[in-house]
Protein backbone atom coordinates (compact mmCIF):
# COMPACT_ATOMS: atom_id res chain seq x y z
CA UNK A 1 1.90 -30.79 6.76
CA UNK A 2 5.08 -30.60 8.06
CA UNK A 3 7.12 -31.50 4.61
CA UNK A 4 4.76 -29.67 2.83
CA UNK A 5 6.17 -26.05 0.92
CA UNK A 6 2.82 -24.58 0.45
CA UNK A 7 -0.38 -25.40 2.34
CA UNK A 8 -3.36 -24.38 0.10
CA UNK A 9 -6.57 -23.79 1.89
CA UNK A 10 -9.71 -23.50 -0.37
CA UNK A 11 -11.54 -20.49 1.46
CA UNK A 12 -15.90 -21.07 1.14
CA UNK A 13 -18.94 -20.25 3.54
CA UNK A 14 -18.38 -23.75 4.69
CA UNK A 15 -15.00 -23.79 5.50
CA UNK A 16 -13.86 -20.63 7.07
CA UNK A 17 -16.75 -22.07 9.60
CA UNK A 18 -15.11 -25.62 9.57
CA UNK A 19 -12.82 -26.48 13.37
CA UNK A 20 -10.51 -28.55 11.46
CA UNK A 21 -9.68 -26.09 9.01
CA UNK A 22 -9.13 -23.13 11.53
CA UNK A 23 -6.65 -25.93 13.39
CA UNK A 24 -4.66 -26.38 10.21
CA UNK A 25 -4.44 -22.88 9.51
CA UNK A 26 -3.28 -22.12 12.72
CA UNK A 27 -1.04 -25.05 12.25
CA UNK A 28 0.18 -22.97 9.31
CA UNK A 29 0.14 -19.50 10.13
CA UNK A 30 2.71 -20.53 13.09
CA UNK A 31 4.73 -21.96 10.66
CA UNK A 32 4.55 -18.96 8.48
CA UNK A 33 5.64 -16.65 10.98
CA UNK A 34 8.23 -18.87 13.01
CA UNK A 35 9.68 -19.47 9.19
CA UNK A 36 9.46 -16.01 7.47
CA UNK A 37 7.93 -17.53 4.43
CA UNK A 38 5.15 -18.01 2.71
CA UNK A 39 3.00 -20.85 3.91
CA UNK A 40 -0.29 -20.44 3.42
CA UNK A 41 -1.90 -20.37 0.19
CA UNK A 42 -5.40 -18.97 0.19
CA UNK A 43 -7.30 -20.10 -2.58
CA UNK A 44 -11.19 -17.94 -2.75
CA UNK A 45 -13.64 -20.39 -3.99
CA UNK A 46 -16.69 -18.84 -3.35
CA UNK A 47 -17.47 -15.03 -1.68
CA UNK A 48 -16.90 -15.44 1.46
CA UNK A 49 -16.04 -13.34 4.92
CA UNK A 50 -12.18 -13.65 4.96
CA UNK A 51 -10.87 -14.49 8.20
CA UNK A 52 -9.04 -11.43 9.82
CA UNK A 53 -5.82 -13.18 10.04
CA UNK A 54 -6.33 -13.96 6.30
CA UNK A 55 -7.72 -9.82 5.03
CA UNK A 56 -3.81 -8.76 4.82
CA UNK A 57 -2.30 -11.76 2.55
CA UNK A 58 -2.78 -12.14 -0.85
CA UNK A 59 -5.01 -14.87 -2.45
CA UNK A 60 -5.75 -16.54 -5.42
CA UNK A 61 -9.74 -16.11 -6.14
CA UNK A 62 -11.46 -18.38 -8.30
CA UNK A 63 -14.61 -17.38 -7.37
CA UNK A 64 -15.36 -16.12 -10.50
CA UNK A 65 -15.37 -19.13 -13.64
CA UNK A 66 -14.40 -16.66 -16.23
CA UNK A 67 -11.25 -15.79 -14.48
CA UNK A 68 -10.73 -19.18 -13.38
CA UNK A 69 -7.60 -20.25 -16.04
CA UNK A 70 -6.25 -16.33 -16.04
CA UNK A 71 -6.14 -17.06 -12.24
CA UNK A 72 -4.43 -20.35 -12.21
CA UNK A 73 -1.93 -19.30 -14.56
CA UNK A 74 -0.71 -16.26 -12.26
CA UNK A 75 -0.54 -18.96 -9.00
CA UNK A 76 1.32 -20.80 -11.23
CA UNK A 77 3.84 -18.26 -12.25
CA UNK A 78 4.14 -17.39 -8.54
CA UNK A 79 5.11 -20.67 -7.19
CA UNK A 80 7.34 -20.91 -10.01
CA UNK A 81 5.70 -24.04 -11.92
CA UNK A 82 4.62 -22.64 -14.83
């Protein structure tokens, strides 16, 4: 994680509950705010309750298959790949 530039973390019912995934995004967030930049990458992939930490930050939500290519193309354009 540490030589990573973004750390994506696929947001469900199942794993805002997960332990290890809290741990990473803590891992993250830290890293996010000790940096300045943006770390963290939440990708929606099903409704879920957003963390609190997560309700301020924008996110990429492919929660609905319609949108799904409209979607990736905009993440794209924002980390500058496409």
């Amino acid at each position: 994680m540490k030589l990573s530039r973004y750390i994506a973390v696929v947001l469900s019912k199942k794993s805002i509950g997960a332990p290890w995934v809290k741990k990473e995004l803590d891992v993250a967030m830290n890293r996010e705010i000790a940096s300045g930049e943006v770390v963290v990458l939440p990708l929606l992939y099903e409704e879920c309750e957003l963390p609190e930490f997560l309700k301020g930050k924008l996110y990429a939500d492919f929660s609905t298959p319609e949108e799904y290519e409209a979607v990736l193309g905009k993440l794209l354009r924002r980390l500058r790949i496409s």
